[in-house]
Protein backbone atom coordinates (compact mmCIF):
# COMPACT_ATOMS: atom_id res chain seq x y z
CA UNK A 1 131.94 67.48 92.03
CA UNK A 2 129.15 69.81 91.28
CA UNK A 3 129.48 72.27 88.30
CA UNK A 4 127.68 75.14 87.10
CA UNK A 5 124.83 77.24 88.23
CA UNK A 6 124.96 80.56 90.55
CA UNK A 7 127.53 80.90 92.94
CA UNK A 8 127.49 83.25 95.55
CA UNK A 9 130.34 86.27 95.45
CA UNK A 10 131.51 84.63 91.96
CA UNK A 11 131.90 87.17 88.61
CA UNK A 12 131.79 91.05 88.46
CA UNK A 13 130.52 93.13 90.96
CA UNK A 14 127.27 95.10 90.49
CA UNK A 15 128.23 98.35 88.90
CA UNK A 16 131.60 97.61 88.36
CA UNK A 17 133.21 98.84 84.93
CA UNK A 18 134.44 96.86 82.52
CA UNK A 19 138.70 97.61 81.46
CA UNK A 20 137.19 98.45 77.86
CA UNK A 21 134.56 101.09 79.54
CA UNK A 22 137.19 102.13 81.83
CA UNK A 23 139.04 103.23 78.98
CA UNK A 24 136.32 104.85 77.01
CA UNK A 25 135.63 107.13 79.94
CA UNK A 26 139.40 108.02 80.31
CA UNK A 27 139.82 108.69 77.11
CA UNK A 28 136.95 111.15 77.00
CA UNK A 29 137.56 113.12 80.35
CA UNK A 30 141.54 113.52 78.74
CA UNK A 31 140.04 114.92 75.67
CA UNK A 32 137.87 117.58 77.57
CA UNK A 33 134.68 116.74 76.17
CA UNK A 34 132.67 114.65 78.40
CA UNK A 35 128.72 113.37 77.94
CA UNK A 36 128.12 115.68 80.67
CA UNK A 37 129.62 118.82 79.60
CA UNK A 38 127.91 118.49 76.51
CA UNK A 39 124.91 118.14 78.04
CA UNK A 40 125.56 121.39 80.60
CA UNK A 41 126.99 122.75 77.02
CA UNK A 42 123.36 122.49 75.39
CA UNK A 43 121.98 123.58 78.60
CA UNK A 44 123.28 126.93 78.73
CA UNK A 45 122.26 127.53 74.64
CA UNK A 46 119.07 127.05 75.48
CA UNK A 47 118.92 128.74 78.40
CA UNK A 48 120.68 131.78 76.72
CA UNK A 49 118.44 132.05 73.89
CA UNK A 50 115.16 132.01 76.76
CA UNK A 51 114.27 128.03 75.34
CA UNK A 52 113.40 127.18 78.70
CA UNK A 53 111.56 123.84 77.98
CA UNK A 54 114.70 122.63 76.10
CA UNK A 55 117.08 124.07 79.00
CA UNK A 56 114.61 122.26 81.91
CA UNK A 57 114.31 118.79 80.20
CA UNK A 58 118.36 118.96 79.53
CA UNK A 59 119.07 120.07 83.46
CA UNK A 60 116.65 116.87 84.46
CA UNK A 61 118.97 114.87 82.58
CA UNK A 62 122.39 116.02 83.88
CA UNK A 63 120.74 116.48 87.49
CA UNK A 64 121.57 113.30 88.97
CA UNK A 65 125.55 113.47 87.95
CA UNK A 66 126.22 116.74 89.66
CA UNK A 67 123.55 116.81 92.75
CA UNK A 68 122.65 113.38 94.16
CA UNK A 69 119.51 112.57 95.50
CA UNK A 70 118.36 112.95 99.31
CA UNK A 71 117.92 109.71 101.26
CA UNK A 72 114.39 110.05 102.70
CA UNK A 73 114.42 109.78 106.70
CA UNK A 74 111.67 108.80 108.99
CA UNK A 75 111.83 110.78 112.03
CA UNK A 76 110.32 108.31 114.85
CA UNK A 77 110.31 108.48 118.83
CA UNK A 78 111.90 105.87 121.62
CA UNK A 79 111.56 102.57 119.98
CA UNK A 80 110.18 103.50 116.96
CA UNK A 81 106.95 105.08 118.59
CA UNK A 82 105.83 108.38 117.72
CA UNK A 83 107.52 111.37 118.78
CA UNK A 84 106.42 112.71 122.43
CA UNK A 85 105.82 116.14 122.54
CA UNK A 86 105.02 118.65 126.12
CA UNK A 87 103.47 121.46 126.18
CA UNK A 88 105.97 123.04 128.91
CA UNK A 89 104.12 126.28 129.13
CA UNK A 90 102.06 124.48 131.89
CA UNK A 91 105.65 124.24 133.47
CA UNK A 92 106.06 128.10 134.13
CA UNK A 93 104.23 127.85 137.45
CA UNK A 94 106.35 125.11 138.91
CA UNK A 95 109.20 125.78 141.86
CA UNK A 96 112.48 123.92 141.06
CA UNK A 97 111.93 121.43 143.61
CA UNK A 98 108.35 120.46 141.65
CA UNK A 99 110.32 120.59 138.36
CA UNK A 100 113.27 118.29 140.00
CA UNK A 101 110.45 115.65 141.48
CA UNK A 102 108.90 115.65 137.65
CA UNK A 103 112.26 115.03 135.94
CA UNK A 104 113.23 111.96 138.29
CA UNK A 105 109.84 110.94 137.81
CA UNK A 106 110.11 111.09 133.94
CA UNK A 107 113.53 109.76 134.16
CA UNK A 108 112.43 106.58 136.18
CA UNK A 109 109.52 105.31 133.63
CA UNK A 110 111.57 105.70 130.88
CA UNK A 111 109.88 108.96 129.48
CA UNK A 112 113.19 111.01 129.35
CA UNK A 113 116.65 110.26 130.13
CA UNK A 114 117.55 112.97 132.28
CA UNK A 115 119.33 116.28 132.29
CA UNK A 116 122.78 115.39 131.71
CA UNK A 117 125.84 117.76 133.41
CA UNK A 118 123.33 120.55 133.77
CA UNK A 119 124.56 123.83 134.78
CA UNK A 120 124.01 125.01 138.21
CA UNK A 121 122.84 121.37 139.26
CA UNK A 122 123.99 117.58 139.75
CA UNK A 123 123.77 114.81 137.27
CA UNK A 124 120.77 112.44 137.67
């Protein structure tokens, strides 16, 4: 039988606190005085006596425990192309039997899926 090395799923997850750590932090938020509101604590002093370097570098710190960060999100078209834009002031012209024969058009190569329960009309 084969001992030792890396097993996959085995020991403590990533992140996961420890019973000891666990405690520590318990014992801190019951006593009122947490890393964070001293931090916010020394914020506001140096914001109150116009130390705005001290107040700034302090507010970086605590940032990321109050205010998480934004995921960043690629906006893409169909497939992951680009995103296809119109310019539908060439439209204005058009009857609504021309603007009908463009839609199923656009709607048959794939370009647009279609007008969906639109009012005054039937679904394509």
């Amino acid at each position: 039988m084969a001992r030792g090395g890396k097993r996959i799923g085995a020991g403590r997850p990533k992140g996961a606190t420890t019973r000891r750590t666990r405690a520590i932090a318990d014992k801190a938020t019951a006593e009122g005085l947490t890393p964070l509101e001293v931090m916010l604590t020394a914020m506001r002093e140096h914001a109150k006596h116009m130390r705005w370097d001290e107040a700034a570098s302090i507010a970086k710190d605590a940032a990321p425990y109050m205010h998480p960060r934004l995921a960043s999100m690629q906006h893409t078209g169909r497939n992951g192309g680009p995103i296809q834009t119109m310019d539908v002031t060439k439209l204005k012209g058009m009857t609504d039997e021309e603007l009908e024969l463009l839609e199923r058009a656009l709607v048959q190569i794939g370009i647009v899926d279609g007008d969906q329960g639109r009012e005054g009309g039937e679904e394509v």
